[in-house]
N, C-alpha and C. Protein backbone atom coordinates (compact mmCIF):
# COMPACT_ATOMS: atom_id res chain seq x y z
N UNK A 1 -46.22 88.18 -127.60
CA UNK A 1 -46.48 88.41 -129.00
C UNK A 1 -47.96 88.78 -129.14
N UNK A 2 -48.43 89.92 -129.81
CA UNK A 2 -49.59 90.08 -130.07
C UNK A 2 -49.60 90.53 -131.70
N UNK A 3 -50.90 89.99 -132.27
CA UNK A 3 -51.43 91.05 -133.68
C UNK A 3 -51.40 91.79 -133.81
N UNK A 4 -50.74 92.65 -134.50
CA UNK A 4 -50.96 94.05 -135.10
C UNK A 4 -50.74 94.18 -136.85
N UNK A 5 -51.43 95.71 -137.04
CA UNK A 5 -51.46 95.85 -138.57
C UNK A 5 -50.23 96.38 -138.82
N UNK A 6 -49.66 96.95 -139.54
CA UNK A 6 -48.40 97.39 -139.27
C UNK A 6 -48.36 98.24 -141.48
N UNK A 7 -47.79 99.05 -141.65
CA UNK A 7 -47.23 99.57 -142.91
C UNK A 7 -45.87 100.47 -143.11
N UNK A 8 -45.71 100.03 -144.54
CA UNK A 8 -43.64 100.39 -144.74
C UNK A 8 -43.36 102.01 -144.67
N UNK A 9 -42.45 102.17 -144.54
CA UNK A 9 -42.07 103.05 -144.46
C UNK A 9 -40.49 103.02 -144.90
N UNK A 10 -40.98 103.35 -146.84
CA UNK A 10 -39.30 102.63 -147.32
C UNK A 10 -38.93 101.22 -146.74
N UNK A 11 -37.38 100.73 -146.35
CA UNK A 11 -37.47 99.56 -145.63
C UNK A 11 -38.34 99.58 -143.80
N UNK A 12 -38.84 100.50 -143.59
CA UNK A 12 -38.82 100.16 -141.83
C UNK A 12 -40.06 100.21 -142.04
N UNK A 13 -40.75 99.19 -140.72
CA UNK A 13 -42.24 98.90 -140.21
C UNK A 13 -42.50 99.59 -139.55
N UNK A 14 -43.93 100.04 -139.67
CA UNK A 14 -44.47 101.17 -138.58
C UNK A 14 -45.38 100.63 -137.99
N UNK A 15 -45.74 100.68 -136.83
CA UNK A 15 -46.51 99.94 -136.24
C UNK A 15 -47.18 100.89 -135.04
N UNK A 16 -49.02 100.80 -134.98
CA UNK A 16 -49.15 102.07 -134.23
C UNK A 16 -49.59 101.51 -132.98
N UNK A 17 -49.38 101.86 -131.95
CA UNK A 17 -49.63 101.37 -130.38
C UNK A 17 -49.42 102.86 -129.35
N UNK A 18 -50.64 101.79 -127.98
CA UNK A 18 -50.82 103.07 -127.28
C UNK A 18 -49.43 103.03 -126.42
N UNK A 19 -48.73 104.25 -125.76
CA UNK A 19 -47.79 104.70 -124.97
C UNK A 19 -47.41 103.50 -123.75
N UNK A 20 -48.59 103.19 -123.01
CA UNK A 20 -48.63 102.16 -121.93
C UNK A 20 -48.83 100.77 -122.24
N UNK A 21 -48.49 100.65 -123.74
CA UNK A 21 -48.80 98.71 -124.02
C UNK A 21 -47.61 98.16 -123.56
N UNK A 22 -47.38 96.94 -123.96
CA UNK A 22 -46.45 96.39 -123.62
C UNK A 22 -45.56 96.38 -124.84
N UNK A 23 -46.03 96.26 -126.20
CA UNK A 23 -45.03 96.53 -127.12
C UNK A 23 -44.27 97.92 -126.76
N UNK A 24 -44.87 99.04 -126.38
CA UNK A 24 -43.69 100.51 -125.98
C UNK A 24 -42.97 100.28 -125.06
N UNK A 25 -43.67 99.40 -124.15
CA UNK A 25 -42.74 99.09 -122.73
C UNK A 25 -41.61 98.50 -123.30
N UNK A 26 -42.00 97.16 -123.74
CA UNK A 26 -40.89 96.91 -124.18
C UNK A 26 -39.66 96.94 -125.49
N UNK A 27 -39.94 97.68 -126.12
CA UNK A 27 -39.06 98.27 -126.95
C UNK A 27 -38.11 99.84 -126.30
N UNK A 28 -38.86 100.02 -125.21
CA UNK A 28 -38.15 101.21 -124.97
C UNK A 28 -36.87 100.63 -123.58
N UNK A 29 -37.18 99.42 -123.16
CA UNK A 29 -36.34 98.41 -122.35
C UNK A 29 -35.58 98.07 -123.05
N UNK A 30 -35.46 97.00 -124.47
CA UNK A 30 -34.76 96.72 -125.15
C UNK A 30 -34.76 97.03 -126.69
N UNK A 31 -34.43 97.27 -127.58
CA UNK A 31 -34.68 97.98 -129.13
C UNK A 31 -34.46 96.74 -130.11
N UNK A 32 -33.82 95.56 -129.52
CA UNK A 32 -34.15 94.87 -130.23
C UNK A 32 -35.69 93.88 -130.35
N UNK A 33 -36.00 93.68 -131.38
CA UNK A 33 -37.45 93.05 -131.61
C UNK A 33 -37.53 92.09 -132.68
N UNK A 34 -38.38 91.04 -132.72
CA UNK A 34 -38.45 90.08 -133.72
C UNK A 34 -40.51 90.43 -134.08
N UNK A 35 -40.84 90.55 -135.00
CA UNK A 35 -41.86 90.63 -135.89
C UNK A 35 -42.62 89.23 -136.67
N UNK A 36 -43.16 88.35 -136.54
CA UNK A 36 -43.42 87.71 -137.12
C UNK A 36 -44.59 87.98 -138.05
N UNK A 37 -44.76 87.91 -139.67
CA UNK A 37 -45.08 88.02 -140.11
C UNK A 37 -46.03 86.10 -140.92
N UNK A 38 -47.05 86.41 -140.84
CA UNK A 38 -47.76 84.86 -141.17
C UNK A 38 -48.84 85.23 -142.90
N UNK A 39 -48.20 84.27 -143.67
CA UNK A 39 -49.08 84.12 -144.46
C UNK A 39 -50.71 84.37 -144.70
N UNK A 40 -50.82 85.02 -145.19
CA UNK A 40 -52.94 84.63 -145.66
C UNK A 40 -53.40 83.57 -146.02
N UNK A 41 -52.48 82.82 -146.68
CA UNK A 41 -53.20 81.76 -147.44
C UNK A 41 -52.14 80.11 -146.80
N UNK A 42 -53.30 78.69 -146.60
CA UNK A 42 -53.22 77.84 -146.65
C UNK A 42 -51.71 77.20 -147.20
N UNK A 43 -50.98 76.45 -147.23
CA UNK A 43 -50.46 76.16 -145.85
C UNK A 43 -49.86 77.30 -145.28
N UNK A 44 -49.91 77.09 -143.54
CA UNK A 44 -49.38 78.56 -143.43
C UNK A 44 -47.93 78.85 -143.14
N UNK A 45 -47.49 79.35 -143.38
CA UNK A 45 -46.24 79.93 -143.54
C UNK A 45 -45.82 81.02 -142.80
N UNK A 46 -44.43 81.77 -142.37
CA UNK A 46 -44.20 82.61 -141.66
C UNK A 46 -43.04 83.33 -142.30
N UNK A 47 -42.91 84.40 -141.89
CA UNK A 47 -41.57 85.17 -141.95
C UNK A 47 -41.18 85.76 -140.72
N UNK A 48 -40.08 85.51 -140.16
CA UNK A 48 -40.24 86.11 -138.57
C UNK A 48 -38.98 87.21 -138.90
N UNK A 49 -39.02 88.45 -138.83
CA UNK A 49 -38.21 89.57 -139.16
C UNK A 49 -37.32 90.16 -138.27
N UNK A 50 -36.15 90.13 -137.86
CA UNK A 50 -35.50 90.72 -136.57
C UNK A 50 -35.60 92.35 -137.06
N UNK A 51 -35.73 92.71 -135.51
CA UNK A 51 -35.50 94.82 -135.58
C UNK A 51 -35.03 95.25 -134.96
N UNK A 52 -33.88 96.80 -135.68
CA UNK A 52 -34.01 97.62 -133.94
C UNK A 52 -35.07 98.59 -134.08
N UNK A 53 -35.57 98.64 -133.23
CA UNK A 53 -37.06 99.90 -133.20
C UNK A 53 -36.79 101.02 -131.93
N UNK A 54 -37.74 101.64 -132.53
CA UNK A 54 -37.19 102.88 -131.52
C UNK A 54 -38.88 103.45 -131.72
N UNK A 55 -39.33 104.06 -130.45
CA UNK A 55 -40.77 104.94 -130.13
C UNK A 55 -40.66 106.19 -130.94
N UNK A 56 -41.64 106.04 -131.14
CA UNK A 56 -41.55 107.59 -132.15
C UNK A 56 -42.91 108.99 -131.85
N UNK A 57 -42.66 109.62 -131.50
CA UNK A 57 -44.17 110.16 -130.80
C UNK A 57 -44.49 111.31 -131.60
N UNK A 58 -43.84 111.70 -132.94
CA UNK A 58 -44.32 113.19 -133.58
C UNK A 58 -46.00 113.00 -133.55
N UNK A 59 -46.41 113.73 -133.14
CA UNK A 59 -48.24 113.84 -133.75
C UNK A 59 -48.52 113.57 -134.75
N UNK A 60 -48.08 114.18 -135.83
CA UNK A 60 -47.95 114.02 -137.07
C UNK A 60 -47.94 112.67 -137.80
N UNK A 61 -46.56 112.12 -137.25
CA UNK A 61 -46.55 110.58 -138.04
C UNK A 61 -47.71 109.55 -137.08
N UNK A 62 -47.52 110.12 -136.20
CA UNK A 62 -48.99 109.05 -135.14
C UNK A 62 -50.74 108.82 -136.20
N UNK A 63 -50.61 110.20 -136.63
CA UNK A 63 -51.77 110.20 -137.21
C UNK A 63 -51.51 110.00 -138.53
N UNK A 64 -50.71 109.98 -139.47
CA UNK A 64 -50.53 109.63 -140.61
C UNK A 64 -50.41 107.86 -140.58
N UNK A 65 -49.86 107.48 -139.71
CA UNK A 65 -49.29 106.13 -139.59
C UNK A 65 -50.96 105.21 -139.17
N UNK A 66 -51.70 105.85 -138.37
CA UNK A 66 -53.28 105.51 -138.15
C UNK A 66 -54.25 105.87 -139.42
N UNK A 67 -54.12 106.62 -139.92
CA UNK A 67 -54.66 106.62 -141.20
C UNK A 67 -54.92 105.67 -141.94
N UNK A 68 -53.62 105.34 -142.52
CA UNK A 68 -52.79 104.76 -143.01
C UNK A 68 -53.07 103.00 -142.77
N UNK A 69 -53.08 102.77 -141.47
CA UNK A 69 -53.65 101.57 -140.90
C UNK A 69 -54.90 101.24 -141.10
N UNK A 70 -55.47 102.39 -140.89
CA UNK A 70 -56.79 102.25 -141.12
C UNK A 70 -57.58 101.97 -142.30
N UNK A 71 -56.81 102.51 -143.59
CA UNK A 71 -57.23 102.20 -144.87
C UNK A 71 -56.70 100.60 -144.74
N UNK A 72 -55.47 99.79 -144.33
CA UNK A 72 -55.19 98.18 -144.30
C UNK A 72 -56.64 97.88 -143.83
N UNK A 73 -56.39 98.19 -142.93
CA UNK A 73 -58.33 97.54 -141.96
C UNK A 73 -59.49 97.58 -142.56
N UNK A 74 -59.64 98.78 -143.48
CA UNK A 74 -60.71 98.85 -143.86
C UNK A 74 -60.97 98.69 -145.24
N UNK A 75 -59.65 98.41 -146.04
CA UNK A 75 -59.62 97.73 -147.47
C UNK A 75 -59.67 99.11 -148.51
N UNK A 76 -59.91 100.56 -147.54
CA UNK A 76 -59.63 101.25 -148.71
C UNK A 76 -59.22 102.65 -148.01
N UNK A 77 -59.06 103.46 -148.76
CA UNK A 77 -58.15 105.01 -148.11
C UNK A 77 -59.76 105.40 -146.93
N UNK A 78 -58.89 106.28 -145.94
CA UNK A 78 -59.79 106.56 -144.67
C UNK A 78 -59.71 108.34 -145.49
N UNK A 79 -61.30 108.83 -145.46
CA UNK A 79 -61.02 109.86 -145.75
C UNK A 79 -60.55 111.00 -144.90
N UNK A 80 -60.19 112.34 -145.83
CA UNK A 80 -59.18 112.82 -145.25
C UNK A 80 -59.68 113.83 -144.12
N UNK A 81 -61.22 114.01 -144.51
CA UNK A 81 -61.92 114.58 -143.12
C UNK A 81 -62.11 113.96 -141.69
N UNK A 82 -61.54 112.85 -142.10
CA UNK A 82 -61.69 112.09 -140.62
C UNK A 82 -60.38 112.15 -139.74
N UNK A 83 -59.49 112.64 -140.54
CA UNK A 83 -58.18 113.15 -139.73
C UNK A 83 -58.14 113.85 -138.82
N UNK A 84 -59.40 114.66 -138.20
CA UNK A 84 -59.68 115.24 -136.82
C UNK A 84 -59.91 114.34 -135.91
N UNK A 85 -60.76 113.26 -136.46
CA UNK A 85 -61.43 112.53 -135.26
C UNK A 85 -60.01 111.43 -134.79
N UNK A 86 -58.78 111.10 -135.86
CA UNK A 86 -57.93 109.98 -136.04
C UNK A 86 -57.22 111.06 -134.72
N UNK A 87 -56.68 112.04 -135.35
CA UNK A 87 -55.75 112.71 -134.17
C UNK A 87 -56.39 112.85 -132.74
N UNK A 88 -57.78 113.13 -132.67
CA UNK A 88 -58.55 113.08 -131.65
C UNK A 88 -58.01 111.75 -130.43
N UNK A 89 -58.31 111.11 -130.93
CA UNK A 89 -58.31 109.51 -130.64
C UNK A 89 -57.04 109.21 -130.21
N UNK A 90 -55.78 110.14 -131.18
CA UNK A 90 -54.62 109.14 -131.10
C UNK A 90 -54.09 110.13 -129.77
N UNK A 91 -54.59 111.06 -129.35
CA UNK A 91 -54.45 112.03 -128.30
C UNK A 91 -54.87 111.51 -126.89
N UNK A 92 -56.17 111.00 -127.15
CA UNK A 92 -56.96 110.26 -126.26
C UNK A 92 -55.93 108.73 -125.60
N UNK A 93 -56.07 108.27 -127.00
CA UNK A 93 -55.17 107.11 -126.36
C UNK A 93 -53.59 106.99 -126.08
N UNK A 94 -53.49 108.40 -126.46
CA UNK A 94 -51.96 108.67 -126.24
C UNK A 94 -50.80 107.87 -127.16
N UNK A 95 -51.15 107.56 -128.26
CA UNK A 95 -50.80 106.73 -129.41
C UNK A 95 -49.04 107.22 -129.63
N UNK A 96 -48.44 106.08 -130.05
CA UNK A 96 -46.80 106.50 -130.46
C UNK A 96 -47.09 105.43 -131.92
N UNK A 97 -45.60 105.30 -132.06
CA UNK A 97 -45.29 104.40 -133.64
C UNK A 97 -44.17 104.30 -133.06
N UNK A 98 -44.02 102.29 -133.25
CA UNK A 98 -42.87 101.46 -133.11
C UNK A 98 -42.60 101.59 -134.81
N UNK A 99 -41.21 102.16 -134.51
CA UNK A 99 -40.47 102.17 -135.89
C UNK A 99 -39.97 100.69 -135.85
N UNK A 100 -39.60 100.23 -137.23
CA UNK A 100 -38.62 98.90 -137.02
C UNK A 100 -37.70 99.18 -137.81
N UNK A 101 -36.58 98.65 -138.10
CA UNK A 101 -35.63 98.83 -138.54
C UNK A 101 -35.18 97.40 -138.92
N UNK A 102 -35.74 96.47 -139.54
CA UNK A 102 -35.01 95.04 -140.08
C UNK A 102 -33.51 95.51 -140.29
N UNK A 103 -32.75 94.00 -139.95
CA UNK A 103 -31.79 93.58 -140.29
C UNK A 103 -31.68 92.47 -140.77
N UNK A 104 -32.64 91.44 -140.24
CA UNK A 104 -32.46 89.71 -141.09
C UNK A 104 -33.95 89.20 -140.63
N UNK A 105 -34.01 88.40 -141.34
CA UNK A 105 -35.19 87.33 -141.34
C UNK A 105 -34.75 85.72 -141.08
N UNK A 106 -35.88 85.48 -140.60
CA UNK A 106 -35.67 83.67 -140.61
C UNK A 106 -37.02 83.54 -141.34
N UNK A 107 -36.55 81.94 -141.78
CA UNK A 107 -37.78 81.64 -142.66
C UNK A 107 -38.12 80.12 -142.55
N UNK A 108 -38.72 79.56 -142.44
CA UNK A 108 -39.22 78.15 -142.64
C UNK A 108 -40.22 77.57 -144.05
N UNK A 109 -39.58 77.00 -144.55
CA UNK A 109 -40.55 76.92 -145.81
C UNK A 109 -41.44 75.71 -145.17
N UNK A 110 -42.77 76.02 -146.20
CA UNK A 110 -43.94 75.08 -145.85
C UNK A 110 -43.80 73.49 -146.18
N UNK A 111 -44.16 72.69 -145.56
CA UNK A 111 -44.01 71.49 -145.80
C UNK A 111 -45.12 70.82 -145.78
N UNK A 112 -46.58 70.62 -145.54
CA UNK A 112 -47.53 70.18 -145.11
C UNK A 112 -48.60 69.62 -145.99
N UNK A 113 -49.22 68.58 -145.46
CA UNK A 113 -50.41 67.47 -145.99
C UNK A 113 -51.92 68.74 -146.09
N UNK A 114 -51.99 68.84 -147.06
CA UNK A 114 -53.26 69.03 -147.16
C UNK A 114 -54.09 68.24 -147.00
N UNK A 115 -54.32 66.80 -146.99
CA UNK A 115 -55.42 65.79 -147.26
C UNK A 115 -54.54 64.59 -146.84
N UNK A 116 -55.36 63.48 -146.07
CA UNK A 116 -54.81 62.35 -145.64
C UNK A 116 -54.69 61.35 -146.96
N UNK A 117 -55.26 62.01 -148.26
CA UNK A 117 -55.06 61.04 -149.23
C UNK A 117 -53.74 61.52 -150.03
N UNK A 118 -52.59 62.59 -149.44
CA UNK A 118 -51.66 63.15 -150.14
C UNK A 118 -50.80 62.08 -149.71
N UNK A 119 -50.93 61.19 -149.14
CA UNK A 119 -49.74 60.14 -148.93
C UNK A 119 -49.63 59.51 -150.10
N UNK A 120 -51.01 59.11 -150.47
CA UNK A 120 -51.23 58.12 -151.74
C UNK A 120 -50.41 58.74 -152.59
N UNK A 121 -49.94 59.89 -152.73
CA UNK A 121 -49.76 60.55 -154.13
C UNK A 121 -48.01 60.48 -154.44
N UNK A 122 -47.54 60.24 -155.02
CA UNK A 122 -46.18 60.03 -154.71
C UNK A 122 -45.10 61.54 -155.19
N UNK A 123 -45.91 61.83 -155.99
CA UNK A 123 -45.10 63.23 -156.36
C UNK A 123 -45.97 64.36 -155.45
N UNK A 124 -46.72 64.21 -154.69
CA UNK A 124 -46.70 65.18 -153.45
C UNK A 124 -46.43 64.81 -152.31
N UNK A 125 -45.62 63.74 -152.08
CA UNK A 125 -44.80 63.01 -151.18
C UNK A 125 -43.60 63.70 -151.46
N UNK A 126 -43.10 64.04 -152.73
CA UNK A 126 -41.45 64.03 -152.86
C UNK A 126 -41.77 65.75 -152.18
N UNK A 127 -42.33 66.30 -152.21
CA UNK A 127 -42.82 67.80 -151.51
C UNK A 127 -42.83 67.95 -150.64
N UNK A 128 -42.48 66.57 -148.80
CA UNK A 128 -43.03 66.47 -147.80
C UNK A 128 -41.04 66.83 -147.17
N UNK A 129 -40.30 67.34 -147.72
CA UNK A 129 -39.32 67.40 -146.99
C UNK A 129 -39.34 68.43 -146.06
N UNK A 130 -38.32 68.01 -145.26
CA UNK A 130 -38.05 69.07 -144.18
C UNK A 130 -36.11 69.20 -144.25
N UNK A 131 -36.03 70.22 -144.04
CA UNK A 131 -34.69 70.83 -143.81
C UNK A 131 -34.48 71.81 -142.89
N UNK A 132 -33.54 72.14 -142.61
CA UNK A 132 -33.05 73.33 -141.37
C UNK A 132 -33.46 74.75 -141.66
N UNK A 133 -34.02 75.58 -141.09
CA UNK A 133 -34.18 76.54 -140.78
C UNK A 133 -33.52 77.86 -141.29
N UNK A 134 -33.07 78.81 -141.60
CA UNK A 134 -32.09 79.86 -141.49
C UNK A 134 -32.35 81.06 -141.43
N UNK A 135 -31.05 82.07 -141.08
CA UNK A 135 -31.31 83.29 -141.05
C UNK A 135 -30.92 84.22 -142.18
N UNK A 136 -31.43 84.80 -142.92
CA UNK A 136 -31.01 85.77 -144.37
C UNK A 136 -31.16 87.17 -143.55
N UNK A 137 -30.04 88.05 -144.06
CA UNK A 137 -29.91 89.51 -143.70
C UNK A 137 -31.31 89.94 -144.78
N UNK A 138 -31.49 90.85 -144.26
CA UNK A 138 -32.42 91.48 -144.72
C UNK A 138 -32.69 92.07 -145.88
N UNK A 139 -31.23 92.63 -146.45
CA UNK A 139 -30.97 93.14 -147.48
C UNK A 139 -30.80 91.70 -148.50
N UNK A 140 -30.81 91.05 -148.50
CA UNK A 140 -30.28 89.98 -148.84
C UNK A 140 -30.98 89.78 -150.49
C-alpha cells in the first residue's frame, strides 16, 4: 500500500504512476484492487474502496490526469503553459493512469476517546460503541 493523490473521473479513480512501480505491476497481474481512502480530520476514519482497474497509457489523459493532480497538490489550477514541461516529465518518467472502476466499499465508523477525561462523561461514553464492519456496493 502506498500514498497517492488520485481524481474522479465521473464514477472511476484516476490515479497517476510511473510504468515500472509496483502499483502498474500489479494491477496489470491482477485488476482487482482495494483503495483506501483516510479521512483529514481527527478521529480518523477510512473508506477502503474495492476496483477493477486497468493501465491506461494515452499521452493525453497521462498529462491531463497530472495536471490535474497537480492543481490537488498544489491547492490551485497548474497553469496551462506548463503543460509542456507536465508532458515532458510524464515522457521522462514514462507515466500511465491506474483507472479504477469501484464496485463496493467497506467502512468502519469512528469510535474513539479523544481525551482520557471522555470516560468521565457519560453521554460521550454512550458514543464508545463498536459494531461489525461491512461491505456497501458502491452504487449503493
Amino acid at each position: 500500500m502506498s500514498v497517492v493523490y488520485y481524481v474522479m473521473d465521473g464514477n472511476d479513480i484516476l490515479i497517476s504512476t510511473m510504468a515500472e512501480r509496483g502499483k502498474a505491476k500489479a494491477v496489470r497481474r491482477s485488476p482487482k484492487v482495494s483503495l483506501c481512502v483516510l479521512d483529514e480530520k481527527w478521529p480518523p476514519t477510512y473508506l477502503q474502496v474495492y476496483c477493477d482497474a486497468v493501465v491506461e497509457t494515452d499521452d493525453n489523459l497521462v498529462v491531463d490526469v497530472m495536471m490535474r493532480i497537480g492543481a490537488v497538490m498544489a491547492g490551485e489550477p497548474i497553469p496551462e503553459k506548463a503543460r509542456p514541461l507536465v508532458a515532458e516529465g510524464a515522457k521522462r518518467e514514462k507515466r500511465v493512469v491506474l483507472r479504477l472502476k469501484p464496485y463496493a466499499t467497506f467502512e468502519t465508523p469512528p469510535r474513539h476517546l479523544e481525551a482520557a477525561k471522555d470516560l468521565d462523561d457519560p453521554e460521550k461514553l454512550k458514543n464508545l460503541t463498536h459494531w461489525a464492519s461491512s461491505t456497501v456496493p458502491w452504487d449503493a
